[in-house]
Protein backbone atom coordinates (compact mmCIF):
# COMPACT_ATOMS: atom_id res chain seq x y z
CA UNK A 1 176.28 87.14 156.81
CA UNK A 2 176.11 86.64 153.24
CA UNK A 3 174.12 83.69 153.63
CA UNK A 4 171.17 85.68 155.32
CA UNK A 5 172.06 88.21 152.23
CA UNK A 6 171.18 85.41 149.87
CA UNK A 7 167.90 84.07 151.91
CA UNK A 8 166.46 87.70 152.03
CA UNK A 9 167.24 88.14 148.50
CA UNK A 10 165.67 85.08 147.76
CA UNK A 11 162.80 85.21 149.97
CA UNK A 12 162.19 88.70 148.35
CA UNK A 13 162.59 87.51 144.71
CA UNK A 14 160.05 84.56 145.82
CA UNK A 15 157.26 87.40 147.77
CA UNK A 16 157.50 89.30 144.41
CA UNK A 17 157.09 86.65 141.94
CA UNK A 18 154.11 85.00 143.85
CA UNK A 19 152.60 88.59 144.38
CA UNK A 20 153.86 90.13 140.30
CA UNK A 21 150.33 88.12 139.36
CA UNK A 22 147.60 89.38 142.03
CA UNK A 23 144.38 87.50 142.09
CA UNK A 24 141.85 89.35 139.57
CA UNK A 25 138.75 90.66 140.40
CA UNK A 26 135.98 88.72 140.05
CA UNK A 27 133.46 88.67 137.16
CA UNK A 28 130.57 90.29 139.39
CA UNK A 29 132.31 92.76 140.52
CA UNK A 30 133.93 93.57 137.08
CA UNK A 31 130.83 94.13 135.54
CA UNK A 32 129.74 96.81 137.93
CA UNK A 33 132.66 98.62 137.30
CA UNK A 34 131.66 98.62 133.41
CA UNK A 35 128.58 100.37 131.87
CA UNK A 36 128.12 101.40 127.89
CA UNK A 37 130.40 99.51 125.88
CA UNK A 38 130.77 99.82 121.80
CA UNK A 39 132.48 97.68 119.61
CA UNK A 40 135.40 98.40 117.13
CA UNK A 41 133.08 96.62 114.54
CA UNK A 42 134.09 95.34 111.05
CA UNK A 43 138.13 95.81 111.75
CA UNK A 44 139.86 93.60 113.24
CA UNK A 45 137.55 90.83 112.21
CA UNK A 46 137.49 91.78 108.58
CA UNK A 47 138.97 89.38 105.86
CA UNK A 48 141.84 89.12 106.16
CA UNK A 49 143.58 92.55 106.96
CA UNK A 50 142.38 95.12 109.49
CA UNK A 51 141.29 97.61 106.45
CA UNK A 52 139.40 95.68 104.55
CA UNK A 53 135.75 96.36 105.21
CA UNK A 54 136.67 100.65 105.55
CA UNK A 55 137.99 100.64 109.37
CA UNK A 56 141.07 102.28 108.00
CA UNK A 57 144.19 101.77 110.57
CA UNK A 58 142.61 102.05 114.17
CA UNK A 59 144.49 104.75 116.06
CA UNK A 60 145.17 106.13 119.76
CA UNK A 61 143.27 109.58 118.77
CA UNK A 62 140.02 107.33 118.18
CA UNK A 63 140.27 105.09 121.06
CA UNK A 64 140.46 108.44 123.20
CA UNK A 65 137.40 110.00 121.06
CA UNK A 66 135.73 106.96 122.14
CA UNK A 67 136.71 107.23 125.92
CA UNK A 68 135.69 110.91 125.81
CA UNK A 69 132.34 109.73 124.10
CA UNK A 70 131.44 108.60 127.86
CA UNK A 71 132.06 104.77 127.03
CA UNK A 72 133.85 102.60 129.49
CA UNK A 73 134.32 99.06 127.65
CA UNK A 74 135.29 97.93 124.16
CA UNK A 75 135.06 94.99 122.21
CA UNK A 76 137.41 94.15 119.58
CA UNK A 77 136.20 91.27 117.47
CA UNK A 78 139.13 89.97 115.87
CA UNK A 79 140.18 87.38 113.26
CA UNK A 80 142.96 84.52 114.14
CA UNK A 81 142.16 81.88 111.37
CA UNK A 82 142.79 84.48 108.68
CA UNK A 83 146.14 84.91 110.56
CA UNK A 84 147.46 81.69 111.26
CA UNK A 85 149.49 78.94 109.69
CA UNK A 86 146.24 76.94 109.22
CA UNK A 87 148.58 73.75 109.21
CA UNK A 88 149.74 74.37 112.70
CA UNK A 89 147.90 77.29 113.55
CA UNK A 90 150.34 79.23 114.58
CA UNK A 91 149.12 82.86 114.89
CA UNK A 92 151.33 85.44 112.57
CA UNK A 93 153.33 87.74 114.98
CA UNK A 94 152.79 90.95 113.17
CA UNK A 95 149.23 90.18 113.94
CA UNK A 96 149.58 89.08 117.53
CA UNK A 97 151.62 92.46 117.49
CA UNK A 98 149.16 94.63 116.28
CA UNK A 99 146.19 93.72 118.26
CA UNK A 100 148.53 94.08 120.95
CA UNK A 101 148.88 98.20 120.48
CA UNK A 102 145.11 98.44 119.84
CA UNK A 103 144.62 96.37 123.12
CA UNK A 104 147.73 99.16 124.49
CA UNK A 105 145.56 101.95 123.20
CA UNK A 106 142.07 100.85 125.22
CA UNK A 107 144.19 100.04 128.27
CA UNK A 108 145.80 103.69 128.22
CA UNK A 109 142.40 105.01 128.43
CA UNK A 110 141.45 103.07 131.25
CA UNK A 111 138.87 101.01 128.90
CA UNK A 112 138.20 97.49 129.74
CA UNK A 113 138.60 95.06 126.76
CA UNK A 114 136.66 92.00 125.21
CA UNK A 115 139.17 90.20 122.81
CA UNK A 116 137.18 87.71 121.15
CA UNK A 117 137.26 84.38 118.30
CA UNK A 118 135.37 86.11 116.13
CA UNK A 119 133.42 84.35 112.98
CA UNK A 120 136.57 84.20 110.91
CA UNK A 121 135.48 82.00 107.86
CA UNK A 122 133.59 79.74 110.49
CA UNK A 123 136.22 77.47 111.42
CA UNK A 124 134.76 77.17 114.70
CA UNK A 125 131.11 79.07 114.34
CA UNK A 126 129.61 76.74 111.72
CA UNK A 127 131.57 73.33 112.91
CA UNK A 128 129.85 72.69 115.78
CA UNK A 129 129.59 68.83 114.88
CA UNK A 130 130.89 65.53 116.11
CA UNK A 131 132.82 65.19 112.55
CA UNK A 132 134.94 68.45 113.40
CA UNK A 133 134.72 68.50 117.07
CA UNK A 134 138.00 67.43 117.67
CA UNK A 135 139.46 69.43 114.81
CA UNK A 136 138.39 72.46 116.40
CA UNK A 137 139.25 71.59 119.64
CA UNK A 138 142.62 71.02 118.63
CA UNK A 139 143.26 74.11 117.07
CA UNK A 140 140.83 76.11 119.87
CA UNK A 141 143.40 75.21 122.10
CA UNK A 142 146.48 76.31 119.90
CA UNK A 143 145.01 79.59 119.57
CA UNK A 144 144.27 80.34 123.04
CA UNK A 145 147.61 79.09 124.38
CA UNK A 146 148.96 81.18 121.98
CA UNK A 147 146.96 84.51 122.77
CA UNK A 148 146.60 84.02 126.97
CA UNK A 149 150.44 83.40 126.87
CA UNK A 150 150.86 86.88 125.02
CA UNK A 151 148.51 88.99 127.33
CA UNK A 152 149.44 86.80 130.23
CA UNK A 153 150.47 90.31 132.04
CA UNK A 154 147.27 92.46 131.97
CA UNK A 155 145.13 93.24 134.28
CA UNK A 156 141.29 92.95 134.80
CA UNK A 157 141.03 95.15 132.12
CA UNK A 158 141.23 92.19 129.53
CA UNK A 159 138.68 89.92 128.96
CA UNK A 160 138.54 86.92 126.70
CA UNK A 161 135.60 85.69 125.01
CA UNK A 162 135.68 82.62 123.39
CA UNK A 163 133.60 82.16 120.34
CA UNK A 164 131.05 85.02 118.50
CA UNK A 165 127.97 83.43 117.44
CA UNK A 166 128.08 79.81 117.35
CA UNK A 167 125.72 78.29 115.07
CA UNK A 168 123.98 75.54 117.36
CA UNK A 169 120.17 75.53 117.51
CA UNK A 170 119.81 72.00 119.75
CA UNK A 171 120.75 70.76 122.71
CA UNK A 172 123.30 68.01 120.95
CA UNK A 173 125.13 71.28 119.43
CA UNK A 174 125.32 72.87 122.56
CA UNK A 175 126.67 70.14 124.31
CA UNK A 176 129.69 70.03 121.61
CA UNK A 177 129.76 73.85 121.92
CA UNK A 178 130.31 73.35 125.72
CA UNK A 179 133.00 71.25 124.73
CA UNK A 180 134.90 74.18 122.87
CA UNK A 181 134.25 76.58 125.11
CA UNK A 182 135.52 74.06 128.28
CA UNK A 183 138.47 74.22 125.65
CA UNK A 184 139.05 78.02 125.79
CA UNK A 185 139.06 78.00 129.61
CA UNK A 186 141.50 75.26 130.28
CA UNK A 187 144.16 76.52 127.66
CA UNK A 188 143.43 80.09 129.59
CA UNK A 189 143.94 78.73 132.82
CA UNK A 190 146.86 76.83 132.14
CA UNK A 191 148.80 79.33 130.96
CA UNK A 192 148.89 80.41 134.84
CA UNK A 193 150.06 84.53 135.79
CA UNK A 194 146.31 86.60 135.56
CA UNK A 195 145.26 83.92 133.45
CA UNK A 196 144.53 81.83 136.43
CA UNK A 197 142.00 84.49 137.40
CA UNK A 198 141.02 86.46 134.40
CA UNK A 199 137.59 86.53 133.80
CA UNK A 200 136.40 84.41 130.48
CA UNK A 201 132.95 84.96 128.30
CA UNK A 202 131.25 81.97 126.93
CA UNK A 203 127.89 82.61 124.64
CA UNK A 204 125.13 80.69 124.22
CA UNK A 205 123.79 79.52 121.19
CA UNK A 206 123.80 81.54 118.12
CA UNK A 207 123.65 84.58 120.79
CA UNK A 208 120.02 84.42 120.27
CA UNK A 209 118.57 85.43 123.91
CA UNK A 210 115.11 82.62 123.73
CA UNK A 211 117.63 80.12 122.68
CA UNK A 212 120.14 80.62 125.41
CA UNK A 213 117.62 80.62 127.98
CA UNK A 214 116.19 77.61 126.72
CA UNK A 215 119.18 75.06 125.72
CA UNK A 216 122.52 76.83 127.69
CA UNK A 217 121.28 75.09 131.28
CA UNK A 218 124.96 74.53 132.22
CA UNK A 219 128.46 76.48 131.80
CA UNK A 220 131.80 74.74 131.45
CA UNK A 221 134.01 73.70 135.10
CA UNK A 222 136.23 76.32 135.56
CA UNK A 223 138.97 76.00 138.20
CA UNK A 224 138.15 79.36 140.02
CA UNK A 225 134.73 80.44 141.29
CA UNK A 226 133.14 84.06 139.38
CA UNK A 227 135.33 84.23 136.55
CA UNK A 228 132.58 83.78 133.72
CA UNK A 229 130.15 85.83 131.92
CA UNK A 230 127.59 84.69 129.42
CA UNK A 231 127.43 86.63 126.14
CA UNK A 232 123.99 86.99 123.75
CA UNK A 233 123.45 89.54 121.13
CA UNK A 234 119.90 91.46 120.65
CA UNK A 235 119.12 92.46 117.36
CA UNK A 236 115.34 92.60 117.96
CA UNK A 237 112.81 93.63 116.05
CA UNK A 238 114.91 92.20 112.92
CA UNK A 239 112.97 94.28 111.27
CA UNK A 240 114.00 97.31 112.63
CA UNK A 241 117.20 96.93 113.35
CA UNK A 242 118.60 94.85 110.75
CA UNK A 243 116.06 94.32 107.51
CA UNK A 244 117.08 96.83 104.88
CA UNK A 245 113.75 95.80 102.09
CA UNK A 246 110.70 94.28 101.78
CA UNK A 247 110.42 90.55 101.56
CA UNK A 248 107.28 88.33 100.94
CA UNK A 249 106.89 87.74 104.46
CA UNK A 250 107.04 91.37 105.44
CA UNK A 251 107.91 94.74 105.35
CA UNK A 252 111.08 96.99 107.46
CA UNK A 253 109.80 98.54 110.97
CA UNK A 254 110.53 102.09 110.58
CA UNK A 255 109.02 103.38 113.62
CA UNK A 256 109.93 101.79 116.96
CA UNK A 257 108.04 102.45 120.61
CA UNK A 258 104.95 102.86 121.98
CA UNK A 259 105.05 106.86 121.64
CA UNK A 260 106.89 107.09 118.45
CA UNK A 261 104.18 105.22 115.67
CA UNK A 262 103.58 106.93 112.42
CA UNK A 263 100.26 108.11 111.98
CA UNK A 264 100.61 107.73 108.41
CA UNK A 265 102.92 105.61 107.36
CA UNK A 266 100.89 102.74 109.65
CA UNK A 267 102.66 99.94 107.42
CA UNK A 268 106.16 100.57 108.71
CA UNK A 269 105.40 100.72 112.48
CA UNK A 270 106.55 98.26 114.56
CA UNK A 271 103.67 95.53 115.40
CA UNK A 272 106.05 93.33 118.09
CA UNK A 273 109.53 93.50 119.87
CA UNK A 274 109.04 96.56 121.65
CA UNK A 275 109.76 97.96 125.77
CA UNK A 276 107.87 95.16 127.29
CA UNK A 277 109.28 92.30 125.35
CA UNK A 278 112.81 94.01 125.95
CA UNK A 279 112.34 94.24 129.74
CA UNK A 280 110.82 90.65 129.79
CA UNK A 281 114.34 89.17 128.12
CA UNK A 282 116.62 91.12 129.96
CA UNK A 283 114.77 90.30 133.19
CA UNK A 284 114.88 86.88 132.63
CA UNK A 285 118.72 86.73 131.71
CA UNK A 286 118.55 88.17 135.03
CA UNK A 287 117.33 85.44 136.63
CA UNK A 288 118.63 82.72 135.09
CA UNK A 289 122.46 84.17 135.01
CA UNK A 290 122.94 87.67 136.98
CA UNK A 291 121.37 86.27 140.05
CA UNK A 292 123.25 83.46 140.53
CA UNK A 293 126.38 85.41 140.06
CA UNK A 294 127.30 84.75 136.32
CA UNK A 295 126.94 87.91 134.76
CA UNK A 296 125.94 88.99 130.89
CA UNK A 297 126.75 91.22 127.93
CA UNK A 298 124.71 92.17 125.48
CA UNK A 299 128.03 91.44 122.98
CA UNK A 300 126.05 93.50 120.04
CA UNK A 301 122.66 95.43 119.94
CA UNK A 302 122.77 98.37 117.76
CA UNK A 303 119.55 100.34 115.30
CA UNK A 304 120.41 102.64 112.50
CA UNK A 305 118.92 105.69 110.92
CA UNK A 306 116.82 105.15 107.63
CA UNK A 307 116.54 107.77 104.59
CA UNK A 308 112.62 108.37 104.57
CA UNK A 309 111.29 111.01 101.99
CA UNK A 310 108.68 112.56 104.14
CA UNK A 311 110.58 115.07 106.62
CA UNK A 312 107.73 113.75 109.68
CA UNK A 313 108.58 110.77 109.34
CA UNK A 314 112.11 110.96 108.80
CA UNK A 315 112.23 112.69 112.16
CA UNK A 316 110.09 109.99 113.50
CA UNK A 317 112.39 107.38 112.51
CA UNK A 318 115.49 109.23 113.76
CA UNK A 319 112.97 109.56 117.50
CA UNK A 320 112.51 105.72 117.35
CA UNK A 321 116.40 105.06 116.80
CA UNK A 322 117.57 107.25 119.48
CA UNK A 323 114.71 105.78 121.81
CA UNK A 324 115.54 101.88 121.11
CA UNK A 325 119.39 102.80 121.38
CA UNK A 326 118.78 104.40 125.05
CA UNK A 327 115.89 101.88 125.95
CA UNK A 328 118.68 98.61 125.65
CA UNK A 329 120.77 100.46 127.33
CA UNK A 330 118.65 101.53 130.18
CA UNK A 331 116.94 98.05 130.56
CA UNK A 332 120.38 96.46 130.23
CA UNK A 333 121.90 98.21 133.17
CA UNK A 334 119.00 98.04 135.44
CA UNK A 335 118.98 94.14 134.85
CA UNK A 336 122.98 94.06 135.73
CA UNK A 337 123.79 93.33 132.30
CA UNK A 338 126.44 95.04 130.31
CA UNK A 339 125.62 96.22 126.53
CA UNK A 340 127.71 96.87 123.89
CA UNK A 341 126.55 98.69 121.08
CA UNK A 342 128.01 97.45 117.03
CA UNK A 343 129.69 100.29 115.59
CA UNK A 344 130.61 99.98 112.20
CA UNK A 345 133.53 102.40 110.11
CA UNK A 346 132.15 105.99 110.00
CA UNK A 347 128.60 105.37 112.00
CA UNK A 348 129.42 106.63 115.19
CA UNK A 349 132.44 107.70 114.83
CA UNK A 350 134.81 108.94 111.74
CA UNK A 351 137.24 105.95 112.10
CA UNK A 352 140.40 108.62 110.29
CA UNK A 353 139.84 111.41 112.15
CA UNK A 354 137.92 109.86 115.47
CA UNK A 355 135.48 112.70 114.97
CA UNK A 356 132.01 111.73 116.67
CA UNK A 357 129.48 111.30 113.81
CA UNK A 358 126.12 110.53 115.44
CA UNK A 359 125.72 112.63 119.08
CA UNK A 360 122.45 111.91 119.13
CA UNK A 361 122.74 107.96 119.52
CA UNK A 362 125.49 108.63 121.83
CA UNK A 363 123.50 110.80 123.63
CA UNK A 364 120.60 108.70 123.90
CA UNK A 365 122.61 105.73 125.13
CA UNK A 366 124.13 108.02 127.95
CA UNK A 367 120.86 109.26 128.87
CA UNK A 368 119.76 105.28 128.89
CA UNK A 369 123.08 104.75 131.50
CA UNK A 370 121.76 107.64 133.58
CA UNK A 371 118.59 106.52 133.62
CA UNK A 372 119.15 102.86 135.23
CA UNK A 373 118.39 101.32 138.21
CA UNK A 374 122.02 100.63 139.68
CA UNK A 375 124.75 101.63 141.70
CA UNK A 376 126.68 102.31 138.69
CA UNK A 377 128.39 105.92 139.14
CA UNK A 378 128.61 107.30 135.60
């Protein structure tokens, strides 16, 4: 008798350990479940302390104002280097603990979660070279080890991504990039638990959308089929989302869309990069990654409001913003690609009080979800 006590036990102990880490969903499935993402910009990838570029101490109340915002998905880049013994890269634990809570506080709200290697002085980003290569692979592997051991226990709510925007503009770089990122996903894997199935974000090169398409032709071996998404960023026009003055090669876009043009500030108004050339990128991400079952995130797009003296224009402006927002957005989801827009301390939201700032960006990118051809219930 109590030998069949000690086989059931045992047999039970066994059932529940083999079934404590379920197999994960898979990557095509996870990204239908997740629509408008934003990301907890200049925070947690600030030099070297959470506070440093004005995102104050991240708290529950704005992680729910962002949830009640109507987003489903957050990215947190975050710093490691700036962290880390850079002898033996061992990651601090008050850090490892505090990204932790902030992780806590997205998974509460039923978020899902990018935790990436963000820039972080370029250790990895701008040593994509033979020289380094097995410097950084070294110490890529340390650091993931290190961070899939800690989150071992979440669910498909967590995704890692490994890199930001690596700086390779040729096929050479890319193959070294591959190299890192093949890197990421066998210290992930190895680390067993929901590792073995959680799904893993590579991006191509420099996150630039022609570039990817051109030079990322393959994706690292992974051990388990549909566990990987591709990441670019779209910050295009640059020069009206991004350029803040004139140069000698040009002047800022003010005015963005085919219905929104000034009629008298004609010098400002967007002359390329608008909702055909959008749809014509997105659509052939689609092809070249969605279709074959490797879906993408748009890791950052994001346009912000100018200060323009003349009230009709200034309105103008703030029309063209909205509309770009919601257009990404729109063509995003209808392609099966997931966007995330860059939010930076006290843009969309008030990153003290978690008071929404801009509702009509929000809005817009809502509107944009709404609007999309996909079976996406929002």
């Amino acid at each position: 008798m109590i030998k069949r006590i000690q086989f059931v036990v045992f047999f039970t102990g066994l059932f529940m350990n083999l079934n404590s880490f379920a197999q994960l969903t898979t990557a095509p499935e996870l990204a239908k479940r997740m629509h408008v993402g934003v990301n907890l910009g200049n925070t947690f990838e600030a030099i070297c302390d959470e506070g440093a570029w004005g995102g104050g101490k991240t708290s529950q109340k704005l992680i729910d104002s962002i949830k009640a915002a109507g987003f489903n998905t957050i990215r947190i880049p975050t710093a490691w280097f700036c962290h880390s013994d850079t002898i033996s890269s061992t990651i601090d634990p008050q850090w490892m603990a505090r990204v932790k809570e902030v992780v806590d506080y997205c998974v509460k709200d039923d978020l899902y979660v990018i935790l990436n290697m963000h820039w972080d002085q370029g250790w990895l980003e701008n040593r994509i070279n033979a020289k380094n290569q097995l410097e950084v692979n070294k110490r890529q592997k340390i650091y993931w080890t290190q961070i899939a051991n800690y989150f071992k226990k979440y669910d498909e709510h967590l995704l890692f991504a490994g890199a930001n925007e690596p700086n390779a503009k040729e096929a050479k770089q890319v193959e070294i990039l591959l190299s890192y990122y093949q890197t990421f996903i066998d210290a992930v894997r190895a680390t067993g638990g929901n590792n073995a199935s959680r799904t893993l974000i590579v991006q191509g090169p420099e996150t630039d959308i022609e570039k990817t398409l051109k030079l990322m032709n393959s994706l690292p071996k992974d051990k388990i089929k549909d566990r990987l998404m591709v990441e670019v960023h779209f910050y295009s026009p640059f020069q009206f989302c991004l350029m803040s003055k004139e140069a000698d090669w040009g002047k800022p876009f003010y005015y963005w869309g085919k219905d929104n043009h000034s009629k008298t500030d004609l010098e400002h108004n967007s002359t390329w990069g608008e909702e055909e050339f959008i749809d014509t990128l997105f659509s052939n991400l689609k092809k070249k990654y969605v279709d074959k079952g490797v879906p993408v995130i748009i890791g950052e797009f994001a346009a912000y409001r100018r200060k323009i003296d003349d009230p009709v224009n200034q309105e103008l402006n703030y029309k063209s913003v909205e509309h770009f927002n919601k257009y990404v957005v729109k063509s995003c989801l209808s392609n099966g690609i997931i966007p995330y827009y860059w939010d930076t301390p006290n843009n969309l939201f008030n990153r003290n009080t978690a008071e929404v700032l801009d509702k009509g960006v929000i809005k817009a990118m809502l509107e944009g979800a709404k609007e999309a051809k996909n079976d996406i219930s929002y």
